[in-house]
PDB file of N, CA and C in Angstrom:
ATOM      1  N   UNK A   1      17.709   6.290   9.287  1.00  0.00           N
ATOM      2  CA  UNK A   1      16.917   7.228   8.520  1.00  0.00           C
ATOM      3  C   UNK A   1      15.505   7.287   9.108  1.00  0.00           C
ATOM      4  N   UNK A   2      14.812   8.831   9.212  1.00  0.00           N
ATOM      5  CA  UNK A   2      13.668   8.975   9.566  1.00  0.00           C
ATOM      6  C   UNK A   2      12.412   8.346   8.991  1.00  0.00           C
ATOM      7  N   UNK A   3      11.103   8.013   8.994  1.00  0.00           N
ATOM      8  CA  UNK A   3      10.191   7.904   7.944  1.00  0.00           C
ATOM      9  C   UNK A   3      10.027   9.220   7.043  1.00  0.00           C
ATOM     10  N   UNK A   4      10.230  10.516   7.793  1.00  0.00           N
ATOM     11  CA  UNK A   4       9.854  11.667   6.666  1.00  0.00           C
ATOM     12  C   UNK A   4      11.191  11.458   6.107  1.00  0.00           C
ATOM     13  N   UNK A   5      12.387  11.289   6.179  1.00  0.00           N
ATOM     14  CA  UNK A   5      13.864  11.540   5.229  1.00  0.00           C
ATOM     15  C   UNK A   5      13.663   9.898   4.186  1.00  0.00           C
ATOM     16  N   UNK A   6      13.058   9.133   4.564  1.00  0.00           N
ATOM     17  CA  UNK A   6      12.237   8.043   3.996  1.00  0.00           C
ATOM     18  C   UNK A   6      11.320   8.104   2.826  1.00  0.00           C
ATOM     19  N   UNK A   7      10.708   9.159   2.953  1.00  0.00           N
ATOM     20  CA  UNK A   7       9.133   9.783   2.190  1.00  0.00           C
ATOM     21  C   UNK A   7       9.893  10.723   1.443  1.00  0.00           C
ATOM     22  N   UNK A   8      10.954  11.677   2.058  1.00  0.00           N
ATOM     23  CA  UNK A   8      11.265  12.670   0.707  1.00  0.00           C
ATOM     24  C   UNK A   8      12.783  11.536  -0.163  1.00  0.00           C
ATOM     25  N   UNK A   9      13.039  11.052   0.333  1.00  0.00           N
ATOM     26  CA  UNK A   9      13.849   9.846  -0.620  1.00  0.00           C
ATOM     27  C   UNK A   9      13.234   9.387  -1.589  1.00  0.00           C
ATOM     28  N   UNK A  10      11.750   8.708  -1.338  1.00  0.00           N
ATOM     29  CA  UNK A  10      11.133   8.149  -2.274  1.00  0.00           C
ATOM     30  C   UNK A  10      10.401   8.983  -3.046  1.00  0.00           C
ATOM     31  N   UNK A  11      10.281   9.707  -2.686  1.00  0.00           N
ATOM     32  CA  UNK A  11       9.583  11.079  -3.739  1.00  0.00           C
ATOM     33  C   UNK A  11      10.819  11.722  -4.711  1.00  0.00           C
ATOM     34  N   UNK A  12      11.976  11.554  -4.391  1.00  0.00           N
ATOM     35  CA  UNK A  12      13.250  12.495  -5.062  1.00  0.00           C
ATOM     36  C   UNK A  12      13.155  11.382  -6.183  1.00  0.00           C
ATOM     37  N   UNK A  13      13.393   9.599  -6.261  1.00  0.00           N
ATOM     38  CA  UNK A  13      13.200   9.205  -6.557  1.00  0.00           C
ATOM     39  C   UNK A  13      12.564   9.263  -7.722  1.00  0.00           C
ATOM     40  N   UNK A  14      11.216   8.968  -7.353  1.00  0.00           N
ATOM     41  CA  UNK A  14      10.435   8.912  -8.273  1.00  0.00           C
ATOM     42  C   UNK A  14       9.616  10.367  -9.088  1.00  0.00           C
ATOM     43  N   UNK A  15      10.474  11.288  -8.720  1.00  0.00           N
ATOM     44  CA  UNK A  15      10.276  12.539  -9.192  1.00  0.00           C
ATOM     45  C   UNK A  15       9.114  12.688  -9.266  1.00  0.00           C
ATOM     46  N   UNK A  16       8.459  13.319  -7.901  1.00  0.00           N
ATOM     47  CA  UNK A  16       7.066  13.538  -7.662  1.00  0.00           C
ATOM     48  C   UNK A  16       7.458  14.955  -6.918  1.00  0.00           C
ATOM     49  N   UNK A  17       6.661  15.927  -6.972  1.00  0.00           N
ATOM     50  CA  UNK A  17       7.048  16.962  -6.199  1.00  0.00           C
ATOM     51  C   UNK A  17       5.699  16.677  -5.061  1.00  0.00           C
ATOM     52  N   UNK A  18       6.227  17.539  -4.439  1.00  0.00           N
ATOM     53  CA  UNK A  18       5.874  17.628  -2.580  1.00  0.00           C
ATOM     54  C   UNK A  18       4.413  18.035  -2.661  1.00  0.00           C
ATOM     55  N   UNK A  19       3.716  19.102  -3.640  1.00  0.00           N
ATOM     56  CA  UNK A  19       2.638  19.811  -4.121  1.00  0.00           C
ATOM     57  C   UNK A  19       1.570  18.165  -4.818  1.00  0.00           C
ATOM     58  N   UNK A  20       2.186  17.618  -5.630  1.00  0.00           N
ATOM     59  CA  UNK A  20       2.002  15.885  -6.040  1.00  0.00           C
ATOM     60  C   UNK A  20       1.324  15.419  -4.980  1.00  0.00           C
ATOM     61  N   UNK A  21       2.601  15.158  -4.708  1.00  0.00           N
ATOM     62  CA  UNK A  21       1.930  14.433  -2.895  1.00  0.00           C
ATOM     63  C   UNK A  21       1.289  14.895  -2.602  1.00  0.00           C
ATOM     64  N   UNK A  22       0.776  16.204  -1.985  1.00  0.00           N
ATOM     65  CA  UNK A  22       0.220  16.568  -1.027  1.00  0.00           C
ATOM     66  C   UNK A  22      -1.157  16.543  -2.002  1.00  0.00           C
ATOM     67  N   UNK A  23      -1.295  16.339  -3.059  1.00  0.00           N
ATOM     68  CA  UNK A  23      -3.109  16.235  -3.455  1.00  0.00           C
ATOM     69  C   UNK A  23      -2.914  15.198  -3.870  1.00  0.00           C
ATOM     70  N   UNK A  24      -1.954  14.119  -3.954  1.00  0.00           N
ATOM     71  CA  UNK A  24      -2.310  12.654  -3.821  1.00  0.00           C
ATOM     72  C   UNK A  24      -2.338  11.684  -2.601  1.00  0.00           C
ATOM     73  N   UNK A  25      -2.179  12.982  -1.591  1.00  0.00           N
ATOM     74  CA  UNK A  25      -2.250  11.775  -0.482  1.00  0.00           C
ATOM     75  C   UNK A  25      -3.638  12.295   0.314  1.00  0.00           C
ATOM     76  N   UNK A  26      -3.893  13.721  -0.011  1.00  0.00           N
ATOM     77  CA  UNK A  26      -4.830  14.799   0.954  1.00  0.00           C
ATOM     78  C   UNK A  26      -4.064  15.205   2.209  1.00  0.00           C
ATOM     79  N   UNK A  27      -2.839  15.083   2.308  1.00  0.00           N
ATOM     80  CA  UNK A  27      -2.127  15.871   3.235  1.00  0.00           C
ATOM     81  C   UNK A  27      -1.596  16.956   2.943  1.00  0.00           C
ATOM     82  N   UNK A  28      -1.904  18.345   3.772  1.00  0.00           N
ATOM     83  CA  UNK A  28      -1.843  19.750   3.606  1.00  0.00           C
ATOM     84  C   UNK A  28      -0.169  19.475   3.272  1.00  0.00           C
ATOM     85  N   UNK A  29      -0.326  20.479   2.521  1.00  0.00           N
ATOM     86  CA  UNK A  29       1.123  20.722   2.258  1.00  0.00           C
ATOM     87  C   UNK A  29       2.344  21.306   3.390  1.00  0.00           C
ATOM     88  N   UNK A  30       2.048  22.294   4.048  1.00  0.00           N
ATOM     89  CA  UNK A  30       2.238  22.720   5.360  1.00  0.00           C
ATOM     90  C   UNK A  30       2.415  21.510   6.231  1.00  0.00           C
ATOM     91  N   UNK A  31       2.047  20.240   6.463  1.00  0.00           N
ATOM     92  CA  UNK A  31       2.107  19.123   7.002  1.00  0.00           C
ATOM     93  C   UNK A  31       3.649  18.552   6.186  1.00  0.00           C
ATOM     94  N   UNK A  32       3.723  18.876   5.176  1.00  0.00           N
ATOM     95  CA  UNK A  32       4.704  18.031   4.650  1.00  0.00           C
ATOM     96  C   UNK A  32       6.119  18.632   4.712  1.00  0.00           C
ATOM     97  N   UNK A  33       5.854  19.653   4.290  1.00  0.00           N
ATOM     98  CA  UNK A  33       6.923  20.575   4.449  1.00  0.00           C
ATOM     99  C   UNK A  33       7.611  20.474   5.784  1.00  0.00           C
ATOM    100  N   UNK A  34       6.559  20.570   7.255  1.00  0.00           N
ATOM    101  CA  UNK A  34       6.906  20.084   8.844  1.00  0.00           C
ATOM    102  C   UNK A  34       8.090  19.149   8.730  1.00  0.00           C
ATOM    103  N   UNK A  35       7.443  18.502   8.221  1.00  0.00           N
ATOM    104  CA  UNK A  35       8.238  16.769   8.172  1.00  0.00           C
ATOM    105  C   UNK A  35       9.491  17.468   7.964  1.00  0.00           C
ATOM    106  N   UNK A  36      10.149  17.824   6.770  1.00  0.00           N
ATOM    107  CA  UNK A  36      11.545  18.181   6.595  1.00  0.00           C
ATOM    108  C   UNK A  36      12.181  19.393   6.940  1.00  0.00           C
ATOM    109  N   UNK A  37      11.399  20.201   7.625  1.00  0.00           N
ATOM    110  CA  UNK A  37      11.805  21.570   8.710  1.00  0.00           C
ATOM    111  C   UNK A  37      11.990  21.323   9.952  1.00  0.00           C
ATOM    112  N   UNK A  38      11.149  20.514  10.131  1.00  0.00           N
ATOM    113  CA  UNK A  38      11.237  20.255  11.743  1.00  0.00           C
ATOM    114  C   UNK A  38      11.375  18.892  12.001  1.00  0.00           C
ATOM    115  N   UNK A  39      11.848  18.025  11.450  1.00  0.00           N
ATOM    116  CA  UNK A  39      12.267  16.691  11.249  1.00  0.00           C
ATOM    117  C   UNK A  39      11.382  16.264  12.314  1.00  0.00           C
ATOM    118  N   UNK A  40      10.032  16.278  11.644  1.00  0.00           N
ATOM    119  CA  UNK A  40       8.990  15.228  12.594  1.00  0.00           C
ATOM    120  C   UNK A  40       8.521  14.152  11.730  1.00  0.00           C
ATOM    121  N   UNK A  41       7.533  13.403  12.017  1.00  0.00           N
ATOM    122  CA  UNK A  41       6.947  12.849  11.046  1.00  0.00           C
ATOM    123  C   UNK A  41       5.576  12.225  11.140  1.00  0.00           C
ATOM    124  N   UNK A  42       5.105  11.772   9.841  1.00  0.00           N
ATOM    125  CA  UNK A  42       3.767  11.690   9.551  1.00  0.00           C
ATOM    126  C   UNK A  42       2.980  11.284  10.677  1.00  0.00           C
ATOM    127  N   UNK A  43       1.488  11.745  11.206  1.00  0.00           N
ATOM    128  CA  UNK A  43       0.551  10.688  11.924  1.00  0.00           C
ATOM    129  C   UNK A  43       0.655   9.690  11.344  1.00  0.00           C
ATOM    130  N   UNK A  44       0.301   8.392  12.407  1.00  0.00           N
ATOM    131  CA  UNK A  44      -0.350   6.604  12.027  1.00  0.00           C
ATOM    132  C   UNK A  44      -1.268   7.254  10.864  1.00  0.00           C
ATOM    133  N   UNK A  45      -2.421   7.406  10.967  1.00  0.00           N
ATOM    134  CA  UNK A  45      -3.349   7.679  10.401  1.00  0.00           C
ATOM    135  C   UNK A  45      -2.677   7.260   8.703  1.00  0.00           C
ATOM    136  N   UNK A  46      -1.827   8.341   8.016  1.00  0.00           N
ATOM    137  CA  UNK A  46      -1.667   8.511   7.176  1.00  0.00           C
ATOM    138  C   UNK A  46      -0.711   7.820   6.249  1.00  0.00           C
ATOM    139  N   UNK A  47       0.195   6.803   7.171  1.00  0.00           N
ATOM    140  CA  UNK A  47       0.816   5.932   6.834  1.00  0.00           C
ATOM    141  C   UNK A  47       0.338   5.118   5.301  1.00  0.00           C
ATOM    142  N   UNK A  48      -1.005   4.417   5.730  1.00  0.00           N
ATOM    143  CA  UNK A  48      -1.375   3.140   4.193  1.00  0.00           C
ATOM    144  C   UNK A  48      -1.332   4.360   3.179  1.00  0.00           C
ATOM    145  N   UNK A  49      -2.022   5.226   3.578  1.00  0.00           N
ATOM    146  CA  UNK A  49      -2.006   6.157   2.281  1.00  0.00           C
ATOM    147  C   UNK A  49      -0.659   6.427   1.594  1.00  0.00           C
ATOM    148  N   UNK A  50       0.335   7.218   2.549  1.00  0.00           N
ATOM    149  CA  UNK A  50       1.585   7.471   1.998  1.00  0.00           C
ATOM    150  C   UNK A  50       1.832   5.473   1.192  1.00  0.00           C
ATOM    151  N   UNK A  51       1.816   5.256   2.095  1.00  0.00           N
ATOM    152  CA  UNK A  51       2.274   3.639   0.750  1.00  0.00           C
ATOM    153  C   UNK A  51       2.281   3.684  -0.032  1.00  0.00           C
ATOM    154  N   UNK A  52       0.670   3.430  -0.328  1.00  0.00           N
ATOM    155  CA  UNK A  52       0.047   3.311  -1.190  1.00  0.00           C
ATOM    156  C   UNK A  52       0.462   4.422  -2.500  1.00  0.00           C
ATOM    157  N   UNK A  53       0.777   5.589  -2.315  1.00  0.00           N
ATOM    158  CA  UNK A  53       0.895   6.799  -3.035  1.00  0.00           C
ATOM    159  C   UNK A  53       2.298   6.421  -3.677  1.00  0.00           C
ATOM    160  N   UNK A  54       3.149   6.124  -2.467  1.00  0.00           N
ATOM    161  CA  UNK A  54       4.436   6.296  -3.042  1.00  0.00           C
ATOM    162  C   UNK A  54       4.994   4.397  -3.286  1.00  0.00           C
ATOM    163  N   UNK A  55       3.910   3.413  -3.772  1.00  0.00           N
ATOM    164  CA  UNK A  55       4.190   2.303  -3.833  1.00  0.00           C
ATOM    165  C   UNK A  55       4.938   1.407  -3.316  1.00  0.00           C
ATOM    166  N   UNK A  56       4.992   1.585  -1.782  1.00  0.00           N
ATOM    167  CA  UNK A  56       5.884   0.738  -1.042  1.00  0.00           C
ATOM    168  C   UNK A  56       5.163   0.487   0.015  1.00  0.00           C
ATOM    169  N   UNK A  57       5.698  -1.201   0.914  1.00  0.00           N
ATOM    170  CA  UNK A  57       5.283  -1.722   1.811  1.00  0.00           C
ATOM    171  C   UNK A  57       5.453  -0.592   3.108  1.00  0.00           C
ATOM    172  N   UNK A  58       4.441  -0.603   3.879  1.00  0.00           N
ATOM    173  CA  UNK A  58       4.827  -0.088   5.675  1.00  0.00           C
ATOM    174  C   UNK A  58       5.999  -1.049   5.940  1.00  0.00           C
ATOM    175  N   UNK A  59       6.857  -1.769   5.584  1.00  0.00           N
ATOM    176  CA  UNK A  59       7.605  -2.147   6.230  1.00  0.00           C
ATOM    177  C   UNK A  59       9.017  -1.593   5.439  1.00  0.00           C
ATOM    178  N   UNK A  60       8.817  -1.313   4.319  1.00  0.00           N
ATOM    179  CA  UNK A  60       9.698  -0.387   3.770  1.00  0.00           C
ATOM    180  C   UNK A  60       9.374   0.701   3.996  1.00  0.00           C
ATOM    181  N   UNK A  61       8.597   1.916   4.687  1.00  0.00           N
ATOM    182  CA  UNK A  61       8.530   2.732   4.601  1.00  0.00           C
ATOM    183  C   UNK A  61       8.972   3.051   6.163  1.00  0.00           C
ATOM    184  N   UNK A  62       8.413   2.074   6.804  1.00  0.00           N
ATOM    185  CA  UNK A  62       8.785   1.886   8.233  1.00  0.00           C
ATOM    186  C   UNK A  62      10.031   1.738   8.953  1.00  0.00           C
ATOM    187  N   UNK A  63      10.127   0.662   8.448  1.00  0.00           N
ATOM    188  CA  UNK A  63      11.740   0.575   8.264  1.00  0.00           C
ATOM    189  C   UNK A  63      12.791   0.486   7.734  1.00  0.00           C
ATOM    190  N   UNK A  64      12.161   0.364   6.553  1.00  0.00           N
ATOM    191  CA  UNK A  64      13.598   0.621   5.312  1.00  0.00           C
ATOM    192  C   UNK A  64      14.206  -0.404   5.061  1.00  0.00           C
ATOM    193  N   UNK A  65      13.435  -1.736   5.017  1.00  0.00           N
ATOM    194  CA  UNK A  65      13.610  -2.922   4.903  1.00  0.00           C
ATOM    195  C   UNK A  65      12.130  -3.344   4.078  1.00  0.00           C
ATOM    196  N   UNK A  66      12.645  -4.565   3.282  1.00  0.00           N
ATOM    197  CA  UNK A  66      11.381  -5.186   2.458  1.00  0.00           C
ATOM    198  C   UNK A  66      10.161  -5.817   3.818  1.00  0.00           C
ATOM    199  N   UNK A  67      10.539  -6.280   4.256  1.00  0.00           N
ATOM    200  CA  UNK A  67       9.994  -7.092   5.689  1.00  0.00           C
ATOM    201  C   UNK A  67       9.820  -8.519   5.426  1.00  0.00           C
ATOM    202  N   UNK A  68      10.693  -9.107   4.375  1.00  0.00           N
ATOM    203  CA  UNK A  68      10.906 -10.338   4.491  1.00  0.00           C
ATOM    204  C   UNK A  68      12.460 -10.875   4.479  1.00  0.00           C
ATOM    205  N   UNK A  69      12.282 -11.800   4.921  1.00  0.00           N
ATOM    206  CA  UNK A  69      14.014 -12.536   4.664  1.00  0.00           C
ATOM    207  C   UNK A  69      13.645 -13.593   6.079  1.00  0.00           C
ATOM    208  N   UNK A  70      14.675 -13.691   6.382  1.00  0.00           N
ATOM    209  CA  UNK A  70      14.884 -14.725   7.689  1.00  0.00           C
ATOM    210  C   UNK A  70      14.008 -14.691   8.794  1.00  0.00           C
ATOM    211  N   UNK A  71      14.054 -13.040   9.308  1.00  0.00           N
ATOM    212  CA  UNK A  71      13.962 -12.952  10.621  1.00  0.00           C
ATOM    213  C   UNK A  71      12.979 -12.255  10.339  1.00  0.00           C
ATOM    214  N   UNK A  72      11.821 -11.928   9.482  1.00  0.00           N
ATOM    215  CA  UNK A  72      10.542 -11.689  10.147  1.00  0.00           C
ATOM    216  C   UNK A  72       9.421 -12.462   9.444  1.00  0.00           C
ATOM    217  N   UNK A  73       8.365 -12.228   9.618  1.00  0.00           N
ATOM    218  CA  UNK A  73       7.472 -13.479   9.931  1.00  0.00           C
ATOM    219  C   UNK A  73       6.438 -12.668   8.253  1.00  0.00           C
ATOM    220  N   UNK A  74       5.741 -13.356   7.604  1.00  0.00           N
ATOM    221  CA  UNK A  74       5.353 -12.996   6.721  1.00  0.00           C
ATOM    222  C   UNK A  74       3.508 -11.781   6.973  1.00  0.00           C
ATOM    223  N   UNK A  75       3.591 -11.499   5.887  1.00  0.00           N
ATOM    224  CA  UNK A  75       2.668 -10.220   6.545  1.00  0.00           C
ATOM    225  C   UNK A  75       1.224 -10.956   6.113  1.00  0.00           C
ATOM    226  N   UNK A  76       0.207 -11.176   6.819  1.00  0.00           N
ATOM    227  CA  UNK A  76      -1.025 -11.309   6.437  1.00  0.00           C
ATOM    228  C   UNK A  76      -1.830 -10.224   6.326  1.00  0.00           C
ATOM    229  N   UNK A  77      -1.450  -9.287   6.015  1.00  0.00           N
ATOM    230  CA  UNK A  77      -2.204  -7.883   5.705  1.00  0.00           C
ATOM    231  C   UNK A  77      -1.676  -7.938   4.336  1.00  0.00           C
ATOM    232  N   UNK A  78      -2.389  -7.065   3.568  1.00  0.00           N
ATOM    233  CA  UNK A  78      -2.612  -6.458   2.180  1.00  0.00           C
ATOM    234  C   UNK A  78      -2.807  -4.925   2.314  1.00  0.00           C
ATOM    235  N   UNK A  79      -2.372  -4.289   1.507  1.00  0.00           N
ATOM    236  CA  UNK A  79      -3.164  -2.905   1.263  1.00  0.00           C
ATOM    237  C   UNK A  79      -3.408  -2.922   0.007  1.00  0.00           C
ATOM    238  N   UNK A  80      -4.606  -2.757  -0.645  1.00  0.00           N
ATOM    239  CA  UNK A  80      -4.985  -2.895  -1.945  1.00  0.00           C
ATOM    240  C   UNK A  80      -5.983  -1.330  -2.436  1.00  0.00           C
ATOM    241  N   UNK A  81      -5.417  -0.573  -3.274  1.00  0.00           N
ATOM    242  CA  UNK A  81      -6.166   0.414  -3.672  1.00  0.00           C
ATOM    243  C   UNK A  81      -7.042  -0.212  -4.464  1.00  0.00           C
ATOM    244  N   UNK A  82      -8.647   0.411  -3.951  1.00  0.00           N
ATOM    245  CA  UNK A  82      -9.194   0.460  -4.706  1.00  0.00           C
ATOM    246  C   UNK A  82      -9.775   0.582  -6.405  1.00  0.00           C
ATOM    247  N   UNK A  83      -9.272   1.522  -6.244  1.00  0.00           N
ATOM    248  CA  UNK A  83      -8.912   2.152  -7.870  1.00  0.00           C
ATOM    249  C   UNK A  83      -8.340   1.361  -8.687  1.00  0.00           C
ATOM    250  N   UNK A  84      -7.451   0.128  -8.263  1.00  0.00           N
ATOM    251  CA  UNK A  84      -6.890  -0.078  -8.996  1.00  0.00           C
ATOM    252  C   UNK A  84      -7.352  -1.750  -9.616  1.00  0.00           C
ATOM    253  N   UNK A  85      -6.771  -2.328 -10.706  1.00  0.00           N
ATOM    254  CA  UNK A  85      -7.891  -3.995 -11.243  1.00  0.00           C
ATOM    255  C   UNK A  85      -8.427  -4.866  -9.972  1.00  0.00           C
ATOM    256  N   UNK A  86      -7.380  -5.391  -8.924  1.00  0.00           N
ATOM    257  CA  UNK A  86      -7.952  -5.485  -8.186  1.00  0.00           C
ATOM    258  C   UNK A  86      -8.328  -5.543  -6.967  1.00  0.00           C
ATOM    259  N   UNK A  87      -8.364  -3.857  -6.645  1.00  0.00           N
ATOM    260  CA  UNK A  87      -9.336  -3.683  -5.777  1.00  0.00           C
ATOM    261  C   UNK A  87     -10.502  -3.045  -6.174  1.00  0.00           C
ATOM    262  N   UNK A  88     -10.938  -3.447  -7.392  1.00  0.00           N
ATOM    263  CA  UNK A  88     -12.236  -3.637  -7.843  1.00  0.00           C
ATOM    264  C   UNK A  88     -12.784  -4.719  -8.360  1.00  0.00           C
ATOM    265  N   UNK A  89     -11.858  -5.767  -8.437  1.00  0.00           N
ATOM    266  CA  UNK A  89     -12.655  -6.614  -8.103  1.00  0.00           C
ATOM    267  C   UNK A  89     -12.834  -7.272  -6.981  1.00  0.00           C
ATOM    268  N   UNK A  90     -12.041  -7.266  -5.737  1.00  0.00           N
ATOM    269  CA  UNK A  90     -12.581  -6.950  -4.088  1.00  0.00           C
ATOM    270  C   UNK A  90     -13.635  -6.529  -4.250  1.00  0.00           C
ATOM    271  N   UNK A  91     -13.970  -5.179  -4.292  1.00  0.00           N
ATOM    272  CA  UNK A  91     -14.842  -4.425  -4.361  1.00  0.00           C
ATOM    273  C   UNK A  91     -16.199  -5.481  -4.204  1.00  0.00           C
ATOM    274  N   UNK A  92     -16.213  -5.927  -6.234  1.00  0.00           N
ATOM    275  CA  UNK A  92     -17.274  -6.612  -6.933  1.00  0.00           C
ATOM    276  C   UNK A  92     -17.493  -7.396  -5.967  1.00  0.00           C
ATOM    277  N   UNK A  93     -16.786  -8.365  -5.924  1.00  0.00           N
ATOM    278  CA  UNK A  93     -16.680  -9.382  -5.048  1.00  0.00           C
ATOM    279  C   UNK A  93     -17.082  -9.227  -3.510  1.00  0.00           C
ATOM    280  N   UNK A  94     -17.284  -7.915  -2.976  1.00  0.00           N
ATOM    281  CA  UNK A  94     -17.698  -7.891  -1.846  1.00  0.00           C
ATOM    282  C   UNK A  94     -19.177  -7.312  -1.721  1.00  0.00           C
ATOM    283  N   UNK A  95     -19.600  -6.769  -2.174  1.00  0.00           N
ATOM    284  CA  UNK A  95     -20.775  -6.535  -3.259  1.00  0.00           C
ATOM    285  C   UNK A  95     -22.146  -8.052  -3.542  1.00  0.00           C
ATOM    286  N   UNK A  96     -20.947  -9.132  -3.497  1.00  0.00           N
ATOM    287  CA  UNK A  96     -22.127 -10.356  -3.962  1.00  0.00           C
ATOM    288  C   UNK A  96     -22.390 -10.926  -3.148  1.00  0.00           C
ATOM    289  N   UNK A  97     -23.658 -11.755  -3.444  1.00  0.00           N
ATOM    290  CA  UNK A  97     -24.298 -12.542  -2.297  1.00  0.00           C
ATOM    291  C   UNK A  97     -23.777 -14.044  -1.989  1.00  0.00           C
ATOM    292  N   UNK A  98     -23.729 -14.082  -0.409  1.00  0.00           N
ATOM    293  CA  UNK A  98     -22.680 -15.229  -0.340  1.00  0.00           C
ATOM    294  C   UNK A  98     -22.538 -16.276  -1.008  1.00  0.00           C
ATOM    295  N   UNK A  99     -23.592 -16.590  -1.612  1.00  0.00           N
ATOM    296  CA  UNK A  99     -23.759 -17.918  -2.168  1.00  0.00           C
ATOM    297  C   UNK A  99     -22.832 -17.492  -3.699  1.00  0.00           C
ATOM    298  N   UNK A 100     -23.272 -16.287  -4.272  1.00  0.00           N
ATOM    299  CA  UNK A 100     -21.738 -16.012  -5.400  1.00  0.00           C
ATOM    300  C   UNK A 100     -20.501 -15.774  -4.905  1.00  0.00           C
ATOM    301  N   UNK A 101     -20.129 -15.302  -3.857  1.00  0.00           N
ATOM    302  CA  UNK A 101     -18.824 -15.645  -3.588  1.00  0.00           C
ATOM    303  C   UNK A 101     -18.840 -16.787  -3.491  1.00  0.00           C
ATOM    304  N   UNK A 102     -19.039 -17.880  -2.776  1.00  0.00           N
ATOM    305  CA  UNK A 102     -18.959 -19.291  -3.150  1.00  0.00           C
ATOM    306  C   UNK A 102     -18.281 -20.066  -3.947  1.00  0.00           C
ATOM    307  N   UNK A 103     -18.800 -19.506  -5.272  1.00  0.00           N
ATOM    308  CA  UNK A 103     -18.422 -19.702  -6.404  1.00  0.00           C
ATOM    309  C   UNK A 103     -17.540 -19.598  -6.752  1.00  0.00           C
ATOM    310  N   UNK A 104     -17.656 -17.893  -6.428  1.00  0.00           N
ATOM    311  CA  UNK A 104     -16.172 -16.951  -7.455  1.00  0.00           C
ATOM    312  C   UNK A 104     -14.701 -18.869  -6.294  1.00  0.00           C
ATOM    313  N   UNK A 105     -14.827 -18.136  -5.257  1.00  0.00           N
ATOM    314  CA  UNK A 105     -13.865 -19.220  -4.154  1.00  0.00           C
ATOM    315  C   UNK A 105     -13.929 -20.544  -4.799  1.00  0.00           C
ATOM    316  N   UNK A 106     -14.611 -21.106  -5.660  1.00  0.00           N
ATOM    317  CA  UNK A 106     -14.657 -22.736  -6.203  1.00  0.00           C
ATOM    318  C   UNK A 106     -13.766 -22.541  -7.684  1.00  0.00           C
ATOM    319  N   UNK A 107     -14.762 -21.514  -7.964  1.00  0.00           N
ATOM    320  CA  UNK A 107     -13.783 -21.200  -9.467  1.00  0.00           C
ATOM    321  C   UNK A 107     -12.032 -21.074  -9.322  1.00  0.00           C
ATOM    322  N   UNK A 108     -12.210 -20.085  -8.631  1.00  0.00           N
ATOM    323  CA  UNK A 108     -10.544 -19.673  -8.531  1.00  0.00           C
ATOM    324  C   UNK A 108      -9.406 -20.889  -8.243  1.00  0.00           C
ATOM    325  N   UNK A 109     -10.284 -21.575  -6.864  1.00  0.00           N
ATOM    326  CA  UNK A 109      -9.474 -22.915  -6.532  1.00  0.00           C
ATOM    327  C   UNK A 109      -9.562 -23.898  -7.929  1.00  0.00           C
ATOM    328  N   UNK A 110     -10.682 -24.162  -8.452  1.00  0.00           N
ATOM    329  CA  UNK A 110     -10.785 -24.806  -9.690  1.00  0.00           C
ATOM    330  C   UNK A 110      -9.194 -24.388 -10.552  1.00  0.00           C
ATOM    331  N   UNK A 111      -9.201 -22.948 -10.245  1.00  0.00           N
ATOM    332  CA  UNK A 111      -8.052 -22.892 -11.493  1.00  0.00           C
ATOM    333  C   UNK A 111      -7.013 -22.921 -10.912  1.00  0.00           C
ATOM    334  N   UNK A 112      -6.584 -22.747  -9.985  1.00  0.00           N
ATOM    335  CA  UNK A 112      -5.587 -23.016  -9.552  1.00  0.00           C
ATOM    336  C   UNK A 112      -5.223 -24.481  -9.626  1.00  0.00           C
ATOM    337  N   UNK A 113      -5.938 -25.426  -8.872  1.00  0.00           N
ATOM    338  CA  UNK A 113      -5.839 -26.922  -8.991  1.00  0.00           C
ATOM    339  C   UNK A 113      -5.446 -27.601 -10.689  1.00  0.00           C
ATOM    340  N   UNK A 114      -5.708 -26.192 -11.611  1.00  0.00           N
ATOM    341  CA  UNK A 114      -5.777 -26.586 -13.203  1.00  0.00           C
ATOM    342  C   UNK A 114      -4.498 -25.950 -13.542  1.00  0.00           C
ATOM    343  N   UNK A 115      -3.865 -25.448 -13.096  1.00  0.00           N
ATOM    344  CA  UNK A 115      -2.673 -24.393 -12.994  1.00  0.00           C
ATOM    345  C   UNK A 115      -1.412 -25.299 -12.656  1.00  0.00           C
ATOM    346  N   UNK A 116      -1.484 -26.352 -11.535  1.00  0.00           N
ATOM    347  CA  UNK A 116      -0.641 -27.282 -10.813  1.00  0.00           C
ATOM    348  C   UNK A 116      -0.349 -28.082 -11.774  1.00  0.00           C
ATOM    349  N   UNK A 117      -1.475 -28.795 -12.486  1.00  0.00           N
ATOM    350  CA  UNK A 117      -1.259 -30.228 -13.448  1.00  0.00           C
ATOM    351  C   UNK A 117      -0.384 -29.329 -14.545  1.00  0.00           C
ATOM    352  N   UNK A 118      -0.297 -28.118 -14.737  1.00  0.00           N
ATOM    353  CA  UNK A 118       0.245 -27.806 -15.908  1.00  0.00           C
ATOM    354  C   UNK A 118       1.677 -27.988 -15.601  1.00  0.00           C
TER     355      UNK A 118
END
């Protein structure tokens, strides 16, 4: 399966129309439509976005696989919308002066380490 026969799967899915997408991702509609007329597919560029939009990993969208199990290696990337709890508090958190991140990083480990004994 293609990434665009990928993208209109997950959109049939989750019953989003194509018009949806295209002002939730900022990709022209005419761009999208391409995809399933002319079986091309999306620029790099626009990839995290489509993810992000349609709530799935680049490695599910990529390849149509979760991207974990045996044979691949775990992802140290994140994509985190903004908009959403937290990537605002990223945000906050990136925002403070090092010496409060510090903190926030002592606190968190604090609770975690308080999390274990439980």
């Amino acid at each position: 399966m293609t990434i665009s026969e990928r993208i209109f799967e997950l959109l049939r899915q989750r019953k989003m129309s194509q018009k949806e997408f295209s002002e939730r991702t900022g990709i022209a509609q005419s761009s999208i439509s391409d995809w399933k007329r002319k079986k091309t597919n999306p620029v790099s560029e626009k990839i995290l976005i489509i993810c992000e939009v349609l709530s799935v990993t680049p490695y599910e969208l990529l390849g149509g696989t979760e991207g974990e199990g045996l044979r691949s290696n775990p992802s140290e990337v994140m994509v985190i919308s903004k908009e959403s709890e937290i990537g605002g508090l990223v945000m906050d958190y990136l925002r403070m002066d090092k010496s409060f991140q510090g903190r926030i990083l002592g606190y968190a480990k604090a609770l975690q380490e308080t999390q274990k004994k439980e």
